[in-house]
Protein backbone atom coordinates (compact mmCIF):
# COMPACT_ATOMS: atom_id res chain seq x y z
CA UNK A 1 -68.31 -0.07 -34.40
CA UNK A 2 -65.52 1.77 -36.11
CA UNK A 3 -63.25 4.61 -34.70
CA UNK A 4 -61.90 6.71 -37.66
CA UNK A 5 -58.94 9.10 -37.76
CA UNK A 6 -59.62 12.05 -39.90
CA UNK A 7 -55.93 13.19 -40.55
CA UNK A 8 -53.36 14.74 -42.86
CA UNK A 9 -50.30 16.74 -42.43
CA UNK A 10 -51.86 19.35 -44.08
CA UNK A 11 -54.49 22.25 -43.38
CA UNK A 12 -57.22 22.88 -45.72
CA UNK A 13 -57.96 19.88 -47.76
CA UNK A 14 -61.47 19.14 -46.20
CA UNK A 15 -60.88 16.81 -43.04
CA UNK A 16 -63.42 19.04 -41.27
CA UNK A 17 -66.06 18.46 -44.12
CA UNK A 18 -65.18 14.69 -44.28
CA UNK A 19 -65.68 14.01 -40.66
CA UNK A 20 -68.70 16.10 -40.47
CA UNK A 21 -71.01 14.61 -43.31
CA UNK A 22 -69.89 11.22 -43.25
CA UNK A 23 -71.06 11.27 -39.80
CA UNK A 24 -74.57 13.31 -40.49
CA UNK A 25 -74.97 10.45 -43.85
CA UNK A 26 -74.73 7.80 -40.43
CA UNK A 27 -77.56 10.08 -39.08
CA UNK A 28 -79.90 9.87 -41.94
CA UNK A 29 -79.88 6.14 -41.50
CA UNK A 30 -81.18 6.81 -38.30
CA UNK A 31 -77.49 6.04 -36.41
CA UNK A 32 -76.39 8.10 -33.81
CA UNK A 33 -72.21 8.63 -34.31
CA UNK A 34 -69.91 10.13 -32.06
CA UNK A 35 -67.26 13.04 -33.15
CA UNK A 36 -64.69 14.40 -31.19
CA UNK A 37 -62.57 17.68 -32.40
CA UNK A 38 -58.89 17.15 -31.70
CA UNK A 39 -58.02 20.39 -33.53
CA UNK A 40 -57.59 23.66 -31.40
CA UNK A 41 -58.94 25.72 -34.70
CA UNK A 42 -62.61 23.91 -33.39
CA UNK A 43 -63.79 23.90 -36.57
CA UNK A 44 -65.93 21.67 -35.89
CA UNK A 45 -66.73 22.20 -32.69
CA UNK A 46 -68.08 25.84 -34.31
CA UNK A 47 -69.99 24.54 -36.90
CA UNK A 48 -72.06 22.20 -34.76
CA UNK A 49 -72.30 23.71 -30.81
CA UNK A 50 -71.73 27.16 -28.80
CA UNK A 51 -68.59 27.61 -27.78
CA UNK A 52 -67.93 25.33 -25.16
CA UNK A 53 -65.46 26.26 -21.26
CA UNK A 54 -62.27 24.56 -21.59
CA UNK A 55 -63.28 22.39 -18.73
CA UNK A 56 -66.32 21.35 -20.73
CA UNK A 57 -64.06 20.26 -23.81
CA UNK A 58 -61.72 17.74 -25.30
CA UNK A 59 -59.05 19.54 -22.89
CA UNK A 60 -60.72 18.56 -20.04
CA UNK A 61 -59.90 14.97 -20.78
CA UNK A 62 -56.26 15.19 -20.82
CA UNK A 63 -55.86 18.01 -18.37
CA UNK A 64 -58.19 16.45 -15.94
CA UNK A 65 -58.97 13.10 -17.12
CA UNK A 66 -62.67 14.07 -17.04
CA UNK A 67 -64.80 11.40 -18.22
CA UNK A 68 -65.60 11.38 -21.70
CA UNK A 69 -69.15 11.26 -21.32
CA UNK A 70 -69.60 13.94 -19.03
CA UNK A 71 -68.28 16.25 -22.21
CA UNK A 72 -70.66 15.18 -24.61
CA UNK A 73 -72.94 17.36 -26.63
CA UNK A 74 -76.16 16.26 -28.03
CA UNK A 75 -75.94 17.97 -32.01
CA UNK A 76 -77.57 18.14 -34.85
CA UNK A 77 -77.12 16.48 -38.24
CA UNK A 78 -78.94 15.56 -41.29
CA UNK A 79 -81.69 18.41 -39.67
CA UNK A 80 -82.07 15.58 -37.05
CA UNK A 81 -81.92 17.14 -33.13
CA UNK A 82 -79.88 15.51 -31.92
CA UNK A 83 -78.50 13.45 -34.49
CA UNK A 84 -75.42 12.81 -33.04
CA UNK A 85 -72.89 13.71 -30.23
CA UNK A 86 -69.88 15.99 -29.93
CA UNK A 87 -66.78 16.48 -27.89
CA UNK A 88 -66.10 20.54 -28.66
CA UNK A 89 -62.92 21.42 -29.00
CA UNK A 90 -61.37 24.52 -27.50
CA UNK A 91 -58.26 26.77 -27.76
CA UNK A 92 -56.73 25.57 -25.05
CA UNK A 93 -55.95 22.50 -26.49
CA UNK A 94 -52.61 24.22 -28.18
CA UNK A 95 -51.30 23.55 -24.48
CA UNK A 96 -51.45 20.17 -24.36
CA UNK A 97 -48.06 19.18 -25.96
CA UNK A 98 -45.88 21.82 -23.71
CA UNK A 99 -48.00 20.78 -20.18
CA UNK A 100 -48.78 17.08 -21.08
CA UNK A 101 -45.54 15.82 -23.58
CA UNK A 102 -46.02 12.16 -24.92
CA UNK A 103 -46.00 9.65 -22.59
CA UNK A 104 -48.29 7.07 -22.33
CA UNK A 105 -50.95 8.86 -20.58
CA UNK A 106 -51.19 11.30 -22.59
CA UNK A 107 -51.43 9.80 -25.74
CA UNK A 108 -53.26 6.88 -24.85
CA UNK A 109 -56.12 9.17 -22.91
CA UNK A 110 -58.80 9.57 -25.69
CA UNK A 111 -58.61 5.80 -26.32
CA UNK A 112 -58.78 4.96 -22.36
CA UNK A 113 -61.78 7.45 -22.87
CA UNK A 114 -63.14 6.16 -25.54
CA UNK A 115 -63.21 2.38 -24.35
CA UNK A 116 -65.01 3.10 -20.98
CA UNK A 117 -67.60 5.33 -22.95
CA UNK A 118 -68.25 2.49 -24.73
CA UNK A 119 -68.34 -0.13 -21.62
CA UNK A 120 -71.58 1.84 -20.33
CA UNK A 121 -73.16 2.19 -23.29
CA UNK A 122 -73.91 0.93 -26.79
CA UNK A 123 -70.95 1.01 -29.28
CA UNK A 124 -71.38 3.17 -32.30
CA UNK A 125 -69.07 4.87 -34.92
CA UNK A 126 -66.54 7.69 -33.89
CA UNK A 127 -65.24 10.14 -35.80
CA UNK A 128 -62.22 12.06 -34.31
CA UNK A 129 -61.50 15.30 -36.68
CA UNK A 130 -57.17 15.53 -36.22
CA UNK A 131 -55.67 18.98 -36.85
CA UNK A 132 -52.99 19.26 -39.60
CA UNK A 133 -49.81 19.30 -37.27
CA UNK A 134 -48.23 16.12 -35.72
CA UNK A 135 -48.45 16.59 -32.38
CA UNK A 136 -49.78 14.90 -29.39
CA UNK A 137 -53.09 15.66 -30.22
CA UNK A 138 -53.04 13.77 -33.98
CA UNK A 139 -50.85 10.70 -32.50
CA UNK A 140 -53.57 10.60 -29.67
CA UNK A 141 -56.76 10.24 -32.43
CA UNK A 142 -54.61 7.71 -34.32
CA UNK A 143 -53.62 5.82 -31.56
CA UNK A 144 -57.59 5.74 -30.30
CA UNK A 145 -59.01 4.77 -33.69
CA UNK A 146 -59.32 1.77 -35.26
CA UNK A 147 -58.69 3.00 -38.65
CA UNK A 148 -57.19 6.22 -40.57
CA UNK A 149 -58.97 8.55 -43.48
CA UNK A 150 -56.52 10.66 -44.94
CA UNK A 151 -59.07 13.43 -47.22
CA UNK A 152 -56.25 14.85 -49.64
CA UNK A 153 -57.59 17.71 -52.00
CA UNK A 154 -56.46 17.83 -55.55
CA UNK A 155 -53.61 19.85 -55.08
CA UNK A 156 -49.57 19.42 -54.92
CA UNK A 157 -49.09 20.18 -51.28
CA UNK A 158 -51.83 18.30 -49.82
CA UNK A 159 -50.53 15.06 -51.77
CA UNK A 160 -46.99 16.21 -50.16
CA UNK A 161 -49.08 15.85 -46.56
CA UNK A 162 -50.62 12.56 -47.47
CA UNK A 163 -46.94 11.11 -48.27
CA UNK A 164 -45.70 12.69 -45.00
CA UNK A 165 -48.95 10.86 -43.28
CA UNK A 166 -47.93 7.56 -44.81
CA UNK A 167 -44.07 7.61 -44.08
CA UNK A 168 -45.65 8.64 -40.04
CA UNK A 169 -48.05 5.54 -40.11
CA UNK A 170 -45.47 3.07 -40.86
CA UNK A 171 -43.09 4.66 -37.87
CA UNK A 172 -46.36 4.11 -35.67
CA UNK A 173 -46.41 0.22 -36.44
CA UNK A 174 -43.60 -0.81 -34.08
CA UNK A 175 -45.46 1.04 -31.40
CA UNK A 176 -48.53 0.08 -32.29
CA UNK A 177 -47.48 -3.52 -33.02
CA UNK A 178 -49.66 -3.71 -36.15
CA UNK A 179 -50.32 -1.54 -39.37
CA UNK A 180 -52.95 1.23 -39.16
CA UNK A 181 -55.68 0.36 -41.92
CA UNK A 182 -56.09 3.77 -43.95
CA UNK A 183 -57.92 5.22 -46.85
CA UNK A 184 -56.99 8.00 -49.05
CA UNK A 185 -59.90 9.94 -50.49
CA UNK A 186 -59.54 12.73 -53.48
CA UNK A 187 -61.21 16.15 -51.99
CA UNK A 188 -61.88 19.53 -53.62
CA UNK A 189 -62.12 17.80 -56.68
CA UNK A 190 -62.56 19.73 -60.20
CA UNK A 191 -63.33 17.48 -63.08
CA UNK A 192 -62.10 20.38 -65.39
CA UNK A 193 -58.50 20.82 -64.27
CA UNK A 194 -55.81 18.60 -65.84
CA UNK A 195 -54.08 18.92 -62.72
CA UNK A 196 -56.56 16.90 -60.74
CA UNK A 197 -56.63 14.20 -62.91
CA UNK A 198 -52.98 14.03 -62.96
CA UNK A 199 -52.90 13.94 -58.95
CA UNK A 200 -55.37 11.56 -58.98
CA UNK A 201 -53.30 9.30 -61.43
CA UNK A 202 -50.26 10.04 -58.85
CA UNK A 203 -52.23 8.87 -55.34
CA UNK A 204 -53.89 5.76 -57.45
CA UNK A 205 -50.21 4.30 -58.45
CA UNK A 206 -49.05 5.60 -54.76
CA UNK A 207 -51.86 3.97 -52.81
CA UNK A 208 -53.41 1.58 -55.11
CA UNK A 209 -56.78 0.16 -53.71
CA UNK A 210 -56.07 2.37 -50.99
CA UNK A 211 -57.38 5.00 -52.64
CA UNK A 212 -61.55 5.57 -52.19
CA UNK A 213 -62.87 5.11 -55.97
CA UNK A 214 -65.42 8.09 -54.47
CA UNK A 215 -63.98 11.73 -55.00
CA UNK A 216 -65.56 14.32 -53.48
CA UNK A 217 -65.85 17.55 -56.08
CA UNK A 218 -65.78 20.87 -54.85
CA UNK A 219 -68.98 22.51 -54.83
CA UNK A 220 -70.86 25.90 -53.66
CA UNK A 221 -72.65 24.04 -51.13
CA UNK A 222 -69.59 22.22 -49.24
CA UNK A 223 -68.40 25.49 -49.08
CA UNK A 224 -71.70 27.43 -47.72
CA UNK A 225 -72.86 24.81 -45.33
CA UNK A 226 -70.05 25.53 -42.84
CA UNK A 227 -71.34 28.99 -42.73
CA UNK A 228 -74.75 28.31 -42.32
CA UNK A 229 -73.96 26.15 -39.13
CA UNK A 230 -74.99 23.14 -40.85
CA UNK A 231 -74.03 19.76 -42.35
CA UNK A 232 -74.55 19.12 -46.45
CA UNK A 233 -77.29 17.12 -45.74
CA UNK A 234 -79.20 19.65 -44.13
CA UNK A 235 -78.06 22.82 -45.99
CA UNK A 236 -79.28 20.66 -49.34
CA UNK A 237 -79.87 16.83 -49.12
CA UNK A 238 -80.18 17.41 -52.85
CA UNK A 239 -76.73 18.25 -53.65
CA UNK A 240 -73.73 16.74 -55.46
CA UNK A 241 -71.92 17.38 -52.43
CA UNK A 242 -74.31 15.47 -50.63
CA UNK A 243 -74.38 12.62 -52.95
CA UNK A 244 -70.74 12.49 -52.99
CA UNK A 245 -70.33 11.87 -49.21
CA UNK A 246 -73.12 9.63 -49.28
CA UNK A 247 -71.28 7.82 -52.12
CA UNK A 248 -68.31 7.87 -49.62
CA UNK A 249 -70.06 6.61 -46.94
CA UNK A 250 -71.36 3.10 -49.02
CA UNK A 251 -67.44 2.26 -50.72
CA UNK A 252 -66.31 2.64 -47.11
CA UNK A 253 -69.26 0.50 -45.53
CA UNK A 254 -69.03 -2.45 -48.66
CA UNK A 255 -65.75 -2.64 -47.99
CA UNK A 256 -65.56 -2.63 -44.15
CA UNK A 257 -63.58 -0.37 -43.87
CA UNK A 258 -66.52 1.42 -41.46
CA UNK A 259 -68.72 -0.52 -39.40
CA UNK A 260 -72.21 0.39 -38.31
């Protein structure tokens, strides 16, 4: 099973979104994925669960070293109860590069985690939602995945964040001691605007077959599902922002890129 990396050095362009339905399309097909919110915003963690203690969150794993799966959280996805589990997020999490800093333990504790979760039980596909700032939190999700998804919405800054991601990955590959397989996807994406073709132009001659064929357009219901507490797929299967993940979902499964 794949561990995925949601990341880019850049708020806003729909990492949130990305983590969330590709993980409730694994649901529909009757899977059961794991996410776990890195990012002290909870976004995430909001959309899917109450608001969870800081001892009952992702904190509690690097300020305690709680087990992982004592801070799981059966959830909800594709309208399935559960159809999938969460590690919440909290606030507190802002903390952990001042009390913590970036040694080994530290940023090797969500993989550590992740690994013995997966000793006692059956493997199945993570999805770890980074926040936008390079900090011990986003180095910790990279370091624990297996892979990186960098969602980069049509727009000049965000493409500025994906660079900044890229030039970061290959600094990681001497500590890493190999490259970090990653896929850029177009998010936010208006057919209408000249300027989103023209950025998509830019990221396919940047990142080549790198970049997911699959661009996710920016819809009403991407936008309203968030606020209804709920995933595309069960705000309105019927969507294009619906289809569009679950296009997302099959280019990254054909070519195994995610594995199930």
């Amino acid at each position: 099973m794949a561990r995925l990396a949601v990341f880019n050095q850049k708020g806003g362009v729909g990492k949130t979104t990305t983590a969330l339905n590709l993980a409730a399309a694994l649901a529909r097909r009757g899977l059961r994925p794991l996410l776990v919110d890195l990012d002290a915003q909870a976004h995430l963690s909001h959309v899917l669960a109450p608001a969870a203690a800081a001892a009952d969150s992702a904190f509690a794993l690097f300020s305690e070293a709680r087990p992982l799966g004592a801070l799981l959280r059966p959830v909800a996805l594709a309208g399935a109860a559960p159809g999938g589990d969460l590690v919440p997020a909290h606030a507190e999490l802002m903390k952990v590069d001042s009390l913590f800093g970036r040694g080994p333990r530290t940023l090797y504790r969500l993989r550590d985690g992740l690994d013995g979760h997966e000793r006692a039980g059956a493997p199945r596909a993570v999805f770890i939602d980074c926040g936008p700032l390079l900090g011990v939190l986003s180095l910790a999700g990279v370091f624990a995945a297996d892979r990186v998804l960098v969602p980069v919405s049509a727009d000049f800054l965000a493409v500025q964040g994906a660079l900044a991601l890229e030039d970061t990955l290959k600094a990681l590959e001497h500590v890493l001691k190999r490259r970090v397989e990653r896929r850029y996807v177009l998010t936010r994406f208006d057919a209408r605007r000249r300027m989103a073709h023209e950025i998509a132009a830019t990221l396919a001659e940047r990142f080549g077959p790198e970049l997911c064929a699959t661009r996710i357009a920016e819809t009403v219901g991407l936008a309203e599902s968030p606020f209804h507490r709920r995933d595309i797929f069960a705000h309105d299967a019927a969507s294009r922002g619906a289809r569009d993940y679950e296009a997302l979902l099959e280019e990254l499964l054909a070519a195994g890129f995610l594995e199930v």
